[in-house]
N, C-alpha and C. Protein backbone atom coordinates (compact mmCIF):
# COMPACT_ATOMS: atom_id res chain seq x y z
N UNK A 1 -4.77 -16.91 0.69
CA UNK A 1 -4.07 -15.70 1.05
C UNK A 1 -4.78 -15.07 2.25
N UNK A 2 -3.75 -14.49 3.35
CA UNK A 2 -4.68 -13.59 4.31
C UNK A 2 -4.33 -12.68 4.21
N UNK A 3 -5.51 -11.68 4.38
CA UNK A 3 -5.45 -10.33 4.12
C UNK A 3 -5.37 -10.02 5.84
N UNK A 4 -4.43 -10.11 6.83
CA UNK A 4 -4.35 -9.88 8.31
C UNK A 4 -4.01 -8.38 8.65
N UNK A 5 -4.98 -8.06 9.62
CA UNK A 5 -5.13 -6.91 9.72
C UNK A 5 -4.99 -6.69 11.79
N UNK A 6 -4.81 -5.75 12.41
CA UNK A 6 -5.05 -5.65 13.60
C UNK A 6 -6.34 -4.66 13.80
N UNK A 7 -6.63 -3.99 12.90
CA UNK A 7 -7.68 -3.06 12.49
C UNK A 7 -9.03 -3.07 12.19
N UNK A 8 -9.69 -2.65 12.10
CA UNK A 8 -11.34 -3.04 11.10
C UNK A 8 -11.44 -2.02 10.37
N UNK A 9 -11.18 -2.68 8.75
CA UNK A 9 -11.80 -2.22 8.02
C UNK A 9 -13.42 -2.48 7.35
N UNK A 10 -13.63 -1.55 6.46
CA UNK A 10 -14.67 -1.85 5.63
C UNK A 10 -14.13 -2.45 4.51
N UNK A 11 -14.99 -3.24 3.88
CA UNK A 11 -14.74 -3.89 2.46
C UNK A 11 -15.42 -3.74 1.16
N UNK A 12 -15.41 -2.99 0.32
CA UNK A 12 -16.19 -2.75 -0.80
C UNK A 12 -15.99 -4.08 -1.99
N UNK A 13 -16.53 -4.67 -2.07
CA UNK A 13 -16.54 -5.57 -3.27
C UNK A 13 -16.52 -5.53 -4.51
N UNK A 14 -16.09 -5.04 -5.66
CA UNK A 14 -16.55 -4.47 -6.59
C UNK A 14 -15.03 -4.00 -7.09
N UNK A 15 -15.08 -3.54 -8.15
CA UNK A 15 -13.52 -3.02 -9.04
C UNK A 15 -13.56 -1.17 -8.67
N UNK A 16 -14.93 -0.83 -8.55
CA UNK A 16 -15.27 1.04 -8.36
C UNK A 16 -14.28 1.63 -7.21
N UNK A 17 -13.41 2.35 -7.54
CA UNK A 17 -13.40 3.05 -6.17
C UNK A 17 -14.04 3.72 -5.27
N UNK A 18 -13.77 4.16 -3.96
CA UNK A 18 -14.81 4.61 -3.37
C UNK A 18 -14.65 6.18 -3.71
N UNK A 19 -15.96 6.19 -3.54
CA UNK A 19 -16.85 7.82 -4.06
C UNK A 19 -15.86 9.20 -3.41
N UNK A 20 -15.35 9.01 -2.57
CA UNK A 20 -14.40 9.83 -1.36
C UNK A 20 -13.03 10.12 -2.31
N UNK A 21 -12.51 9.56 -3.28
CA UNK A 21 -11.22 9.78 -3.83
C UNK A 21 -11.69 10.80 -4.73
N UNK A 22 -10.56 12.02 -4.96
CA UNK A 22 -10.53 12.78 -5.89
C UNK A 22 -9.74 12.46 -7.16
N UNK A 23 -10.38 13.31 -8.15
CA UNK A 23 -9.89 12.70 -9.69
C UNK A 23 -8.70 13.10 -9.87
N UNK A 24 -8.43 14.15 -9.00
CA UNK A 24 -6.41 14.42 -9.05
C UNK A 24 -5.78 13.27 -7.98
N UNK A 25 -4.91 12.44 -8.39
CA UNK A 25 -4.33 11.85 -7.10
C UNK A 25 -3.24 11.14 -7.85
N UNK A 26 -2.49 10.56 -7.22
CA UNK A 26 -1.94 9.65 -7.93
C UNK A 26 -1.55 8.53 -6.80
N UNK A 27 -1.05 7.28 -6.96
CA UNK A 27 -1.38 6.30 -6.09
C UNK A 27 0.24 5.75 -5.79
N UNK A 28 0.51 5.00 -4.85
CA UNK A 28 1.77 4.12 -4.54
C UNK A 28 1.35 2.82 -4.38
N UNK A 29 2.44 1.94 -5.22
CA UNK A 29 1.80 0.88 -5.57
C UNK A 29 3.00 -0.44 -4.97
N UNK A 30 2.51 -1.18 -4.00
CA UNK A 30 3.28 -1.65 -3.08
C UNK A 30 3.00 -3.34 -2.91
N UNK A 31 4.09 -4.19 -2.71
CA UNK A 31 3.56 -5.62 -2.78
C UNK A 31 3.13 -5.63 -1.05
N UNK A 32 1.84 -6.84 -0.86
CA UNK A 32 1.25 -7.01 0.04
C UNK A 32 2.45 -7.45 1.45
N UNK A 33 3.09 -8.06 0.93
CA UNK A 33 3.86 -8.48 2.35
C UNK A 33 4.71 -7.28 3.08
N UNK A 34 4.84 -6.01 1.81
CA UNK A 34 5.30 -4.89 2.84
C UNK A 34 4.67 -4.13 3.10
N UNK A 35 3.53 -3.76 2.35
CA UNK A 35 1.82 -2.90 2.03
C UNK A 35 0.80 -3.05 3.55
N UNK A 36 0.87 -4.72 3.70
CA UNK A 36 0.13 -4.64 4.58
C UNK A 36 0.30 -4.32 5.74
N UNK A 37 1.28 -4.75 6.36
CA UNK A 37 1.66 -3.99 7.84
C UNK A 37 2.39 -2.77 7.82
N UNK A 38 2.99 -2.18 6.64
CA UNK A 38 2.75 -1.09 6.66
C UNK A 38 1.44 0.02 6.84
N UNK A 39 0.44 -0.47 5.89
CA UNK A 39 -1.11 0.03 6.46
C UNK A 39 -1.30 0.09 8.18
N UNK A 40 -0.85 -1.17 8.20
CA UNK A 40 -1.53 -1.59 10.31
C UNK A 40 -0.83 -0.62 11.08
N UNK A 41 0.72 -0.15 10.90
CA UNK A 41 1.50 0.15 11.77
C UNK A 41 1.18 1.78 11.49
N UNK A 42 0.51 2.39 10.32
CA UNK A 42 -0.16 3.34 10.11
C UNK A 42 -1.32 3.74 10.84
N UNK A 43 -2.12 2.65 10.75
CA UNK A 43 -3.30 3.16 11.47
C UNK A 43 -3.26 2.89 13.17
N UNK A 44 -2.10 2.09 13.28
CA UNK A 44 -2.05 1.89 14.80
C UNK A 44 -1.36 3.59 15.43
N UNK A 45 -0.38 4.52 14.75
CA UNK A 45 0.08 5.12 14.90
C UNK A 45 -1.10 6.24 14.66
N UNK A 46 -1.90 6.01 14.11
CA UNK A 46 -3.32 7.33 13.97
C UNK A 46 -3.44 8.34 12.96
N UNK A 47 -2.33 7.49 12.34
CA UNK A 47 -2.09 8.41 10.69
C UNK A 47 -4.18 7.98 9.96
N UNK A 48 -4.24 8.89 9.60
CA UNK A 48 -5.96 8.62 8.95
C UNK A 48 -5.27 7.93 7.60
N UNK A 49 -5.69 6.84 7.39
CA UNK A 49 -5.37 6.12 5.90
C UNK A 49 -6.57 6.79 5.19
N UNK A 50 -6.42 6.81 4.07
CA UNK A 50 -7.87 6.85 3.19
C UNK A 50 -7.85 5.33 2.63
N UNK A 51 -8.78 5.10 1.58
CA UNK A 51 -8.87 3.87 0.92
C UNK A 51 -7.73 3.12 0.49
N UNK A 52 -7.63 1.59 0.57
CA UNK A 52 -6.78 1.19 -0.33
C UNK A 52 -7.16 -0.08 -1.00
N UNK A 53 -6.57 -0.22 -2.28
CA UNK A 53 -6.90 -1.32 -3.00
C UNK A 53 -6.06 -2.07 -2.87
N UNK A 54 -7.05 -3.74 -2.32
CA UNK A 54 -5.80 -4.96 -2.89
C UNK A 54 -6.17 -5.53 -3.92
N UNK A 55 -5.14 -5.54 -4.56
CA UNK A 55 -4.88 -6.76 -6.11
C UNK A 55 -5.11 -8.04 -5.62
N UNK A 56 -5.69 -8.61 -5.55
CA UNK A 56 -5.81 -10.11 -5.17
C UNK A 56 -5.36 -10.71 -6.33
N UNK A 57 -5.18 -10.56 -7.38
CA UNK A 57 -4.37 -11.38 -8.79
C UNK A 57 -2.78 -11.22 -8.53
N UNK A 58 -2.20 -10.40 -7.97
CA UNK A 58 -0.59 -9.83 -8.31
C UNK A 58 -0.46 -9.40 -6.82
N UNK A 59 -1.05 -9.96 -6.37
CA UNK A 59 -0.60 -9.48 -4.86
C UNK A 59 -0.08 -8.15 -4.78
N UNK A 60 -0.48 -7.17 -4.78
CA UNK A 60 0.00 -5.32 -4.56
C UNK A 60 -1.34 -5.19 -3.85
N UNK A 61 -0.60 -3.76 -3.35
CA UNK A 61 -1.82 -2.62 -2.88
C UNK A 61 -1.35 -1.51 -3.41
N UNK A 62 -2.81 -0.80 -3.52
CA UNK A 62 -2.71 0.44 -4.57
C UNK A 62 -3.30 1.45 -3.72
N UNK A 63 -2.19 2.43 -2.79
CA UNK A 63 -2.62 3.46 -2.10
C UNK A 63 -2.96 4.82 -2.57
N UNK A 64 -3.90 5.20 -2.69
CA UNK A 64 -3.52 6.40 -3.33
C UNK A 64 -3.56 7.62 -2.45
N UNK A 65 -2.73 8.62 -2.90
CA UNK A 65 -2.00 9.52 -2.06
C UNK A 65 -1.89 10.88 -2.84
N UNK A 66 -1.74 12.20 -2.62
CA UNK A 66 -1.63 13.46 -3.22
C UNK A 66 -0.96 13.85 -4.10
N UNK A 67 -1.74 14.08 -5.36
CA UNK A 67 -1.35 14.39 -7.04
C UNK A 67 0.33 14.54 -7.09
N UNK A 68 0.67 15.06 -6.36
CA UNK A 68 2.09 15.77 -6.30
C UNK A 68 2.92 14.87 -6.30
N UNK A 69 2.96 13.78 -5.65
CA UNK A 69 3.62 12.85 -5.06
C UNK A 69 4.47 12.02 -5.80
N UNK A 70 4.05 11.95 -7.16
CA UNK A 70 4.93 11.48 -8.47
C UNK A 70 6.26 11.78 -8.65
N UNK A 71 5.98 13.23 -8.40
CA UNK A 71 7.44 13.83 -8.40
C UNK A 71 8.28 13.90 -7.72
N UNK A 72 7.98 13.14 -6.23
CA UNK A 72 9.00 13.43 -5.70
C UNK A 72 9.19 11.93 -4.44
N UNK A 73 8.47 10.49 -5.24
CA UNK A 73 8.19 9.75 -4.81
C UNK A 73 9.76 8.79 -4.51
N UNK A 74 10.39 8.47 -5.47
CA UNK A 74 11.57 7.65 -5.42
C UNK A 74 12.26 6.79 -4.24
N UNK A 75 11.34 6.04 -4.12
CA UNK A 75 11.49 4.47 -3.00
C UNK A 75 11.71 3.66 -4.08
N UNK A 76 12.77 2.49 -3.66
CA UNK A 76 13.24 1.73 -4.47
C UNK A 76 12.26 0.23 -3.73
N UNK A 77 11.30 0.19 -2.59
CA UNK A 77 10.70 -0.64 -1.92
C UNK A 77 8.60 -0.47 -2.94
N UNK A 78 8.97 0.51 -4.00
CA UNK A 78 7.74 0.10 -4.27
C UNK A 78 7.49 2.02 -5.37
N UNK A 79 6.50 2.01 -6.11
CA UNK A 79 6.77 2.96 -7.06
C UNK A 79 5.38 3.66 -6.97
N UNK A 80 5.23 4.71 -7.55
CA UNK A 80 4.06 6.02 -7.43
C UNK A 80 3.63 6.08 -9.02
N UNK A 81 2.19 6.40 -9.19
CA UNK A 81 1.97 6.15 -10.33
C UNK A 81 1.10 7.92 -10.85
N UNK A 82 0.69 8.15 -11.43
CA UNK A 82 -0.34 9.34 -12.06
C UNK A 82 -1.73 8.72 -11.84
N UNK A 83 -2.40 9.32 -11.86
CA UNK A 83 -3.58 9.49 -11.81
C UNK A 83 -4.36 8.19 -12.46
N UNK A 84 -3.87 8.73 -14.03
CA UNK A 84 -4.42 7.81 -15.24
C UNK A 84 -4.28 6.38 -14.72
N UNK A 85 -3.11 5.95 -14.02
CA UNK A 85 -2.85 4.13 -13.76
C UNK A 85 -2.88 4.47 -12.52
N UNK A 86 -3.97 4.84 -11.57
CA UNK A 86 -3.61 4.46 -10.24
C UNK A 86 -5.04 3.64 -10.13
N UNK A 87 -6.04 2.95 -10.73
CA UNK A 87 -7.03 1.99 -10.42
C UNK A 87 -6.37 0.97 -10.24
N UNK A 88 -5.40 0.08 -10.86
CA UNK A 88 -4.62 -0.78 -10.79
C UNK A 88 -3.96 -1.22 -10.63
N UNK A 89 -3.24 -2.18 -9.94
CA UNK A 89 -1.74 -2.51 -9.84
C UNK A 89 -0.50 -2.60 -10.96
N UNK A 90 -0.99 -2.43 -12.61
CA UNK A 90 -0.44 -2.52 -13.16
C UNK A 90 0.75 -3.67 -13.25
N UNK A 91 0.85 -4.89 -12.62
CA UNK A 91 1.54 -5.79 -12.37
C UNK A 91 1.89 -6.26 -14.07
N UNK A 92 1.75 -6.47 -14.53
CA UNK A 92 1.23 -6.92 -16.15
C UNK A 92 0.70 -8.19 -15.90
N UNK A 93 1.37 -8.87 -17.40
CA UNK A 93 0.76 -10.67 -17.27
C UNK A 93 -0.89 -10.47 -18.45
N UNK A 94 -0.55 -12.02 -18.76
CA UNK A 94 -2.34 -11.92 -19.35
C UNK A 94 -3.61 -11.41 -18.62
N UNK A 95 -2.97 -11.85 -17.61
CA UNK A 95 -4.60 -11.37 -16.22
C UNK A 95 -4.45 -9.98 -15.76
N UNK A 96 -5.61 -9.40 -15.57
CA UNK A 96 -6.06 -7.95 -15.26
C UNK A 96 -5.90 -8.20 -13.58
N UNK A 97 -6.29 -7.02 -13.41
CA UNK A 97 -5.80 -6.48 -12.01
C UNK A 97 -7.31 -6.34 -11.67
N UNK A 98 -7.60 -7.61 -10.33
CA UNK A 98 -8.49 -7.87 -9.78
C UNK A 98 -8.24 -7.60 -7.96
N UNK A 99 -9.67 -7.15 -7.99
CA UNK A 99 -9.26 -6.88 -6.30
C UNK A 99 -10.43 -6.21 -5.73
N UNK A 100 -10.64 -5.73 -4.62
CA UNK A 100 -11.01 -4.97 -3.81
C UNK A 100 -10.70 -3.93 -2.82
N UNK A 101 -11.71 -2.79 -2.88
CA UNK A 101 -11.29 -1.30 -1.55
C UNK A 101 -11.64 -1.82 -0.39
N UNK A 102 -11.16 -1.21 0.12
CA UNK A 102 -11.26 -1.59 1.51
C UNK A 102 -11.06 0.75 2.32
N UNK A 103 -11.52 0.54 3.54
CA UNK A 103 -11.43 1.65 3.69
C UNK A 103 -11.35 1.60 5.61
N UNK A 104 -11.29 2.61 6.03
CA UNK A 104 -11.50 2.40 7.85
C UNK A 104 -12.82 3.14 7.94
N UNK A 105 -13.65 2.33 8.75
CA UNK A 105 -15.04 2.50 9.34
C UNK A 105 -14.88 3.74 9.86
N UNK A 106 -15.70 5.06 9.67
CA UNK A 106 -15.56 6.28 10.27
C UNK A 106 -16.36 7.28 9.79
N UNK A 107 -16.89 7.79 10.19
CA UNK A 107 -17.89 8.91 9.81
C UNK A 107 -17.51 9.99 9.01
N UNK A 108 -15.64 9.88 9.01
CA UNK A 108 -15.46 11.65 8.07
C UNK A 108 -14.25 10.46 7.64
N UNK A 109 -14.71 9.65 6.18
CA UNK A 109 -13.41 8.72 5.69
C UNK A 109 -12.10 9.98 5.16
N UNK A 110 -11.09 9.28 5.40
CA UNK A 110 -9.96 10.39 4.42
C UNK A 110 -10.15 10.12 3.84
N UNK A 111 -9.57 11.02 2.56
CA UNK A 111 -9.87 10.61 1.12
C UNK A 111 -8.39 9.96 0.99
N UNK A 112 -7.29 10.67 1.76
CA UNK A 112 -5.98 10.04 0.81
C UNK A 112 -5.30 9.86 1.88
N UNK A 113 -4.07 9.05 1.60
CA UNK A 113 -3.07 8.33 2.53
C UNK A 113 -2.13 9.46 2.80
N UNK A 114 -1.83 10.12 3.68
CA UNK A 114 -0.22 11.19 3.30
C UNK A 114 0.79 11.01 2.95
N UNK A 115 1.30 10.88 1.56
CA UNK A 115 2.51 10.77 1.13
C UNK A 115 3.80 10.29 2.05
N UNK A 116 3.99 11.32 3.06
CA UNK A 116 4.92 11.54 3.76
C UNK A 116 5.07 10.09 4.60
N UNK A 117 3.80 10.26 5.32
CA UNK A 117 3.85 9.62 6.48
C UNK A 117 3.98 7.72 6.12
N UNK A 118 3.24 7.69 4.46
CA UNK A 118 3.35 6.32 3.89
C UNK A 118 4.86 5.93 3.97
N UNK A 119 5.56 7.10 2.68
CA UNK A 119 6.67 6.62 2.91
C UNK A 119 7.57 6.17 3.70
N UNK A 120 7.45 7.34 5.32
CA UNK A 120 8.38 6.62 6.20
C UNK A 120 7.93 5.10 7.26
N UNK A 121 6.80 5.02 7.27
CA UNK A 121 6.41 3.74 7.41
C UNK A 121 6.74 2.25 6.90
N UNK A 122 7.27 2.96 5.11
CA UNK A 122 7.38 1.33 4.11
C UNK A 122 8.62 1.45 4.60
N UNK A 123 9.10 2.69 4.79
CA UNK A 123 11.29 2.57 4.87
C UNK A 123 11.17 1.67 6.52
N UNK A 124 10.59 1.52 7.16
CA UNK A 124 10.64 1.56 8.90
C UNK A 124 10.48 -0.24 8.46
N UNK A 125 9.30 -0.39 7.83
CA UNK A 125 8.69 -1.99 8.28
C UNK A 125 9.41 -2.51 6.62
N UNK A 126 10.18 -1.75 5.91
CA UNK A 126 10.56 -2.90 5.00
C UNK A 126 12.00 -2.91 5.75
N UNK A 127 12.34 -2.32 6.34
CA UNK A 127 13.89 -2.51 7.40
C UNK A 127 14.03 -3.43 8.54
N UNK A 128 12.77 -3.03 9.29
CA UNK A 128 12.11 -4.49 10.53
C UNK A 128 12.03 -5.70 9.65
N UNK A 129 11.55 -5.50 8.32
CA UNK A 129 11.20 -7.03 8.07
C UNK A 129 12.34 -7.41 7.21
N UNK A 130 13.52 -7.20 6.96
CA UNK A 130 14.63 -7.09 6.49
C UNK A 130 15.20 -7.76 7.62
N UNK A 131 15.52 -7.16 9.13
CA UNK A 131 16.35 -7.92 9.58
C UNK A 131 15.49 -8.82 11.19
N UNK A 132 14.76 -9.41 10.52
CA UNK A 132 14.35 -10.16 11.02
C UNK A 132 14.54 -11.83 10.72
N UNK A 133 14.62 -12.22 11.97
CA UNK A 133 15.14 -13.77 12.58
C UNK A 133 14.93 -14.45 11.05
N UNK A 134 15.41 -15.10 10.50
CA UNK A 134 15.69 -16.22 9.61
C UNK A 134 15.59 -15.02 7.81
N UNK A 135 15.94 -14.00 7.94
CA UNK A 135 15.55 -13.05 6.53
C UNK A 135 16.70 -13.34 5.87
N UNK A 136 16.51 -12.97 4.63
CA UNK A 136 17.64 -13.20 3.46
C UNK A 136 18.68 -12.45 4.04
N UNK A 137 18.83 -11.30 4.34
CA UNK A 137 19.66 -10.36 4.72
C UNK A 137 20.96 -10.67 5.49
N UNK A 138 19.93 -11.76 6.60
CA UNK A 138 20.59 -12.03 7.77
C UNK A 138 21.42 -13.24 6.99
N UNK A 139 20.77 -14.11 6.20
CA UNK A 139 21.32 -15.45 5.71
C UNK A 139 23.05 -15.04 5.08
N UNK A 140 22.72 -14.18 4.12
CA UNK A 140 23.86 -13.62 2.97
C UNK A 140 24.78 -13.58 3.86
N UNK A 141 24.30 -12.35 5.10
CA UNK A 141 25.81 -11.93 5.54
C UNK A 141 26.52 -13.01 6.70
N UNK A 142 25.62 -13.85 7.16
CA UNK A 142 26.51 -15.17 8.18
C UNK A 142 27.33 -15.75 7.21
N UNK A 143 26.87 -16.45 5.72
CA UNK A 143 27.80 -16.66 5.06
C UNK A 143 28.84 -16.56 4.40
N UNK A 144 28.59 -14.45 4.42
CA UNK A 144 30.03 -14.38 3.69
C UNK A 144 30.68 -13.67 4.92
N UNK A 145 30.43 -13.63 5.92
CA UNK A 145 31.51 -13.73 6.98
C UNK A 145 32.09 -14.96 7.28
């Protein structure tokens, strides 16, 4: 698997989150093929990410983002969790949710991703990667025209 980035992050090894997250938060929990360049096209744009976790078992990333955000999260490209389940991807299966933080190199880390700015990013790059050259999208509709 590549974890491809245009960015440099840091990499924490370990299941702990980093020390910088607050105990109110709650997280958005997103599969890697739309997670990740969503992250890039974030930080290329200068949005401050805070930390994020990849699941390396279930392929997700687990952003976490401002307590509030539960309530008023409703993307059908990926779901928001509470506090209590935001260490994990919660994917299920016999196997636990394995992975690593990762964070951006910087002297004043954010602690959290902005809600806002996540969301319109996953709607932007799960739409680019929707109708892009050879995508399901494109396949369906040549055929039933």
């Amino acid at each position: 698997m590549t974890l491809r980035s245009d960015h440099v992050w840091q990499i924490a090894v370990g299941e702990q989150p980093p020390s910088v997250l607050p105990a109110d938060l709650a997280s958005v929990k997103v599969g890697m093929a739309l997670g990740l360049p969503t992250i890039d096209a974030l930080v290329a744009d200068g949005t401050n990410v805070g930390p994020v976790k990849y699941c390396l078992t279930h392929h997700q990333l687990v952003v976490p983002v401002e307590a509030d955000t539960i309530h008023r999260w409703g993307a059908a490209h990926s779901n928001c969790v509470s506090a209590a389940r935001s260490r994990t991807c919660d994917a299920g299966g016999y196997r636990g949710c394995s992975g690593l933080w990762v964070t951006r190199p910087s002297a004043d880390l954010a602690a959290l991703t902005p809600a806002g700015a996540l969301h319109e990013a996953l709607s932007l790059t799960r739409a680019r990667l929707r109708m892009a050259p050879g995508s399901y999208s494109q396949h369906r509709e040549a055929r039933c025209a």
